[in-house]
C-alpha atoms as a PDB file:
ATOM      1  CA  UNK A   1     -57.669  -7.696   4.586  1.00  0.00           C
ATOM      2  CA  UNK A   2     -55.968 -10.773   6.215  1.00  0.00           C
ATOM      3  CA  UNK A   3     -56.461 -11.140   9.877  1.00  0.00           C
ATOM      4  CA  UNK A   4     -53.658 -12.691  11.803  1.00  0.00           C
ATOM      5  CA  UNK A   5     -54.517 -15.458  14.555  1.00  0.00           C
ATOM      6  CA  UNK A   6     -53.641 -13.544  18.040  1.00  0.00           C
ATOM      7  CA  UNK A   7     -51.163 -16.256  19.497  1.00  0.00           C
ATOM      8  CA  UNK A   8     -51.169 -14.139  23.271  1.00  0.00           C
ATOM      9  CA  UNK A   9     -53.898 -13.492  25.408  1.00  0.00           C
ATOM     10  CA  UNK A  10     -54.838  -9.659  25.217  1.00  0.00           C
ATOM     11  CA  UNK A  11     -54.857  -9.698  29.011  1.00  0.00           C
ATOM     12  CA  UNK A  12     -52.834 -11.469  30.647  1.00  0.00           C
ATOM     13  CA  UNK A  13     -50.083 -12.709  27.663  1.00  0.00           C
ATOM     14  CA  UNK A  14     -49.985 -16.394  28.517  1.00  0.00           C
ATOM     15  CA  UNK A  15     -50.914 -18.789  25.148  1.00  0.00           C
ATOM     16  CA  UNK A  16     -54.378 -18.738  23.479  1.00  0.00           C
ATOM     17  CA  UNK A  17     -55.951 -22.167  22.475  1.00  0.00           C
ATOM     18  CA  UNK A  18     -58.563 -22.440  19.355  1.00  0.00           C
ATOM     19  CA  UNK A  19     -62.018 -23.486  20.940  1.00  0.00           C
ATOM     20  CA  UNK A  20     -64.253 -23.371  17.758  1.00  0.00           C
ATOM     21  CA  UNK A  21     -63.419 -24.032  14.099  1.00  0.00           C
ATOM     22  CA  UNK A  22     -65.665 -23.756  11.597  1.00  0.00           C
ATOM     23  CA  UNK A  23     -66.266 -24.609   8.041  1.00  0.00           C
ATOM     24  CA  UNK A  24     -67.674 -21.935   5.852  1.00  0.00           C
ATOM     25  CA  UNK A  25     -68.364 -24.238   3.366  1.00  0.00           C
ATOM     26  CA  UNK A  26     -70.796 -26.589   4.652  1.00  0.00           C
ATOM     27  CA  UNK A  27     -71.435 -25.121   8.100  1.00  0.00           C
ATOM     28  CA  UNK A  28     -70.177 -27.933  10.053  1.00  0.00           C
ATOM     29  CA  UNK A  29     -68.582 -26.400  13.601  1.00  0.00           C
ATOM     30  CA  UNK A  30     -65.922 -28.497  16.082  1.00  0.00           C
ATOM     31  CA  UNK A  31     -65.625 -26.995  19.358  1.00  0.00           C
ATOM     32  CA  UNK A  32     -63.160 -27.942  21.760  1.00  0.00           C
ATOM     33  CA  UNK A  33     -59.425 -26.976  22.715  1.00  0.00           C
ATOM     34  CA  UNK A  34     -56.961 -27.460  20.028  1.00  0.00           C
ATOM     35  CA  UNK A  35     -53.258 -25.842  20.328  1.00  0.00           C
ATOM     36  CA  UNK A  36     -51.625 -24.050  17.783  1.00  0.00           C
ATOM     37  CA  UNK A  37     -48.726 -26.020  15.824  1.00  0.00           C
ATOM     38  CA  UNK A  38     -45.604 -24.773  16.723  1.00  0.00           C
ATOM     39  CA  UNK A  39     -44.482 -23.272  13.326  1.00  0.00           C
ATOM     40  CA  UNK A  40     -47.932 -21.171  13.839  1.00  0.00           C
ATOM     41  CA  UNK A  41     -46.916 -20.095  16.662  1.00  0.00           C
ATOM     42  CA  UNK A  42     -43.425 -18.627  15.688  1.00  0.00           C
ATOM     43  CA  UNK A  43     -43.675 -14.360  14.930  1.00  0.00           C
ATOM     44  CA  UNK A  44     -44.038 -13.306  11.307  1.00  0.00           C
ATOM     45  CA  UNK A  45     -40.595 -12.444  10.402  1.00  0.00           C
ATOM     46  CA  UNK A  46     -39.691 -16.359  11.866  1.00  0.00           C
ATOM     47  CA  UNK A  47     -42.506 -17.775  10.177  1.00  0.00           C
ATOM     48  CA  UNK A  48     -41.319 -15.476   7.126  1.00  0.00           C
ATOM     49  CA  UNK A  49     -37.822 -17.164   7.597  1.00  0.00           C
ATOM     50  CA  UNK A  50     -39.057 -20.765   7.509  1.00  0.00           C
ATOM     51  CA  UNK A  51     -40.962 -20.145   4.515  1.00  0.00           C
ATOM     52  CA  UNK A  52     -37.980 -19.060   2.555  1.00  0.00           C
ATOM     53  CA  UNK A  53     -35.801 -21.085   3.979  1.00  0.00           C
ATOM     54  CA  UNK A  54     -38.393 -24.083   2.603  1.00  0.00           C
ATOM     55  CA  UNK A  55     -38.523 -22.696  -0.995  1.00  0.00           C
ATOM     56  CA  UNK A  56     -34.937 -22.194  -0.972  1.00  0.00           C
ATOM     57  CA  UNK A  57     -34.053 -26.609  -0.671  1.00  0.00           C
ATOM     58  CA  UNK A  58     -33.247 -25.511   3.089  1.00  0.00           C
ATOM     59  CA  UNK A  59     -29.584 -24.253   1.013  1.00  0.00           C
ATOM     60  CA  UNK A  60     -28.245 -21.450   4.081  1.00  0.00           C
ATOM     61  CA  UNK A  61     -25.966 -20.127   1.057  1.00  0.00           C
ATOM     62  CA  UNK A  62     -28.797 -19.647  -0.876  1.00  0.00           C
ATOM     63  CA  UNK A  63     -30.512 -17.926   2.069  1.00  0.00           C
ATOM     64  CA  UNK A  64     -27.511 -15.939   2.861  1.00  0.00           C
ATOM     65  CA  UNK A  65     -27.550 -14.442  -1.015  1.00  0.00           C
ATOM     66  CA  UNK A  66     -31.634 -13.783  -0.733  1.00  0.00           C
ATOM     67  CA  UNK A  67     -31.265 -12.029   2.576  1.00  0.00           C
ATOM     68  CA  UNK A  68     -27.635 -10.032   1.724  1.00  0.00           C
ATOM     69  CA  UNK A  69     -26.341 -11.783   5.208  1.00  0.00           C
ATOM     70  CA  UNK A  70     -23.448 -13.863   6.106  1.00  0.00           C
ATOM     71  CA  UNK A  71     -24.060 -17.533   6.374  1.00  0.00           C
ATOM     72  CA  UNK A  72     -23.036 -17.225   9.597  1.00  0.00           C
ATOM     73  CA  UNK A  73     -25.722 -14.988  10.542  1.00  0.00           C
ATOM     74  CA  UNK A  74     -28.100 -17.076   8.630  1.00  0.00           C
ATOM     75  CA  UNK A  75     -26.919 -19.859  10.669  1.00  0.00           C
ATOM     76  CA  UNK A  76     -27.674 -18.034  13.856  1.00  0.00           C
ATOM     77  CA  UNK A  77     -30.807 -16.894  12.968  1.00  0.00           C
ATOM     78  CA  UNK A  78     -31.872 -20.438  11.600  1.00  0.00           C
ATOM     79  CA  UNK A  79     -30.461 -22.300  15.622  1.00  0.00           C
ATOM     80  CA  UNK A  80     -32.377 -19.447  16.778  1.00  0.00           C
ATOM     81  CA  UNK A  81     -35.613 -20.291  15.703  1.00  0.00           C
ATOM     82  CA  UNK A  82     -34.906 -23.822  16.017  1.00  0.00           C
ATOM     83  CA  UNK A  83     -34.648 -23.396  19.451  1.00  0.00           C
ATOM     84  CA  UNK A  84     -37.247 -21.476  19.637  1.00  0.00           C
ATOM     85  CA  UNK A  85     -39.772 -24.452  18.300  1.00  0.00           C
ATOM     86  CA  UNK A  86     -38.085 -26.638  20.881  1.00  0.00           C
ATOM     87  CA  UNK A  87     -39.631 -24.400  23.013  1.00  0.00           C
ATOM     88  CA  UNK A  88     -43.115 -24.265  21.819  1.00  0.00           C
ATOM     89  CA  UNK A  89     -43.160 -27.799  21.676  1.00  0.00           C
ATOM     90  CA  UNK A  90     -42.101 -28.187  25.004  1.00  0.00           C
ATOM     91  CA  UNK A  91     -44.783 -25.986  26.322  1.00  0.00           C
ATOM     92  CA  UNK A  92     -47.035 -27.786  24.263  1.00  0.00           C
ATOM     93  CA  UNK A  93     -45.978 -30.990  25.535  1.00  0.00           C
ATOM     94  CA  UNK A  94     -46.562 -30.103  29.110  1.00  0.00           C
ATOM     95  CA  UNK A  95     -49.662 -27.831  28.884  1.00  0.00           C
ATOM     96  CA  UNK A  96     -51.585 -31.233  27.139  1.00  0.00           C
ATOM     97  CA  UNK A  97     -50.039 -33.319  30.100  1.00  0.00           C
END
């Protein structure tokens, strides 16, 4: 079973930040507080969207044919999550400030 990283705080729903990673390979540990990249961050069916959008040459017609959408709507959906990064970065940007 995959777990998925929890990007929101149970409790209150702000951001989580990675303290610890660890290598099960060797045992080596580095604590301290990293951020999640922004393309982790996005929700599965974004990430899901990227991902295709990468193995398809970034091509939105070729998109549009594997998702049985419009290019239009593929358009949207593609500003959309570009936006959406802009975001995280931003947040990023002033949460390590």
């Amino acid at each position: 079973m995959n777990k998925k990283v929890p990007l929101l705080c149970p409790s209150c729903s702000r951001s989580l930040k990675i303290r610890t990673m660890h290598c099960s390979a060797c045992g080596t540990t580095v604590e301290g507080q990293f951020s999640l990249p922004p393309l982790s961050s996005l929700n599965e069916s974004e990430q899901e969207f990227v991902l295709a959008f990468v193995k398809s040459s970034g091509s939105l017609k070729e998109m549009s044919k594997q998702l049985k959408l419009s290019y239009p709507s593929v358009r949207n959906m593609l500003d959309e999550i570009i936006q959406r990064i802009r975001e995280l970065e931003k947040n990023n940007h002033h949460e390590n400030a």
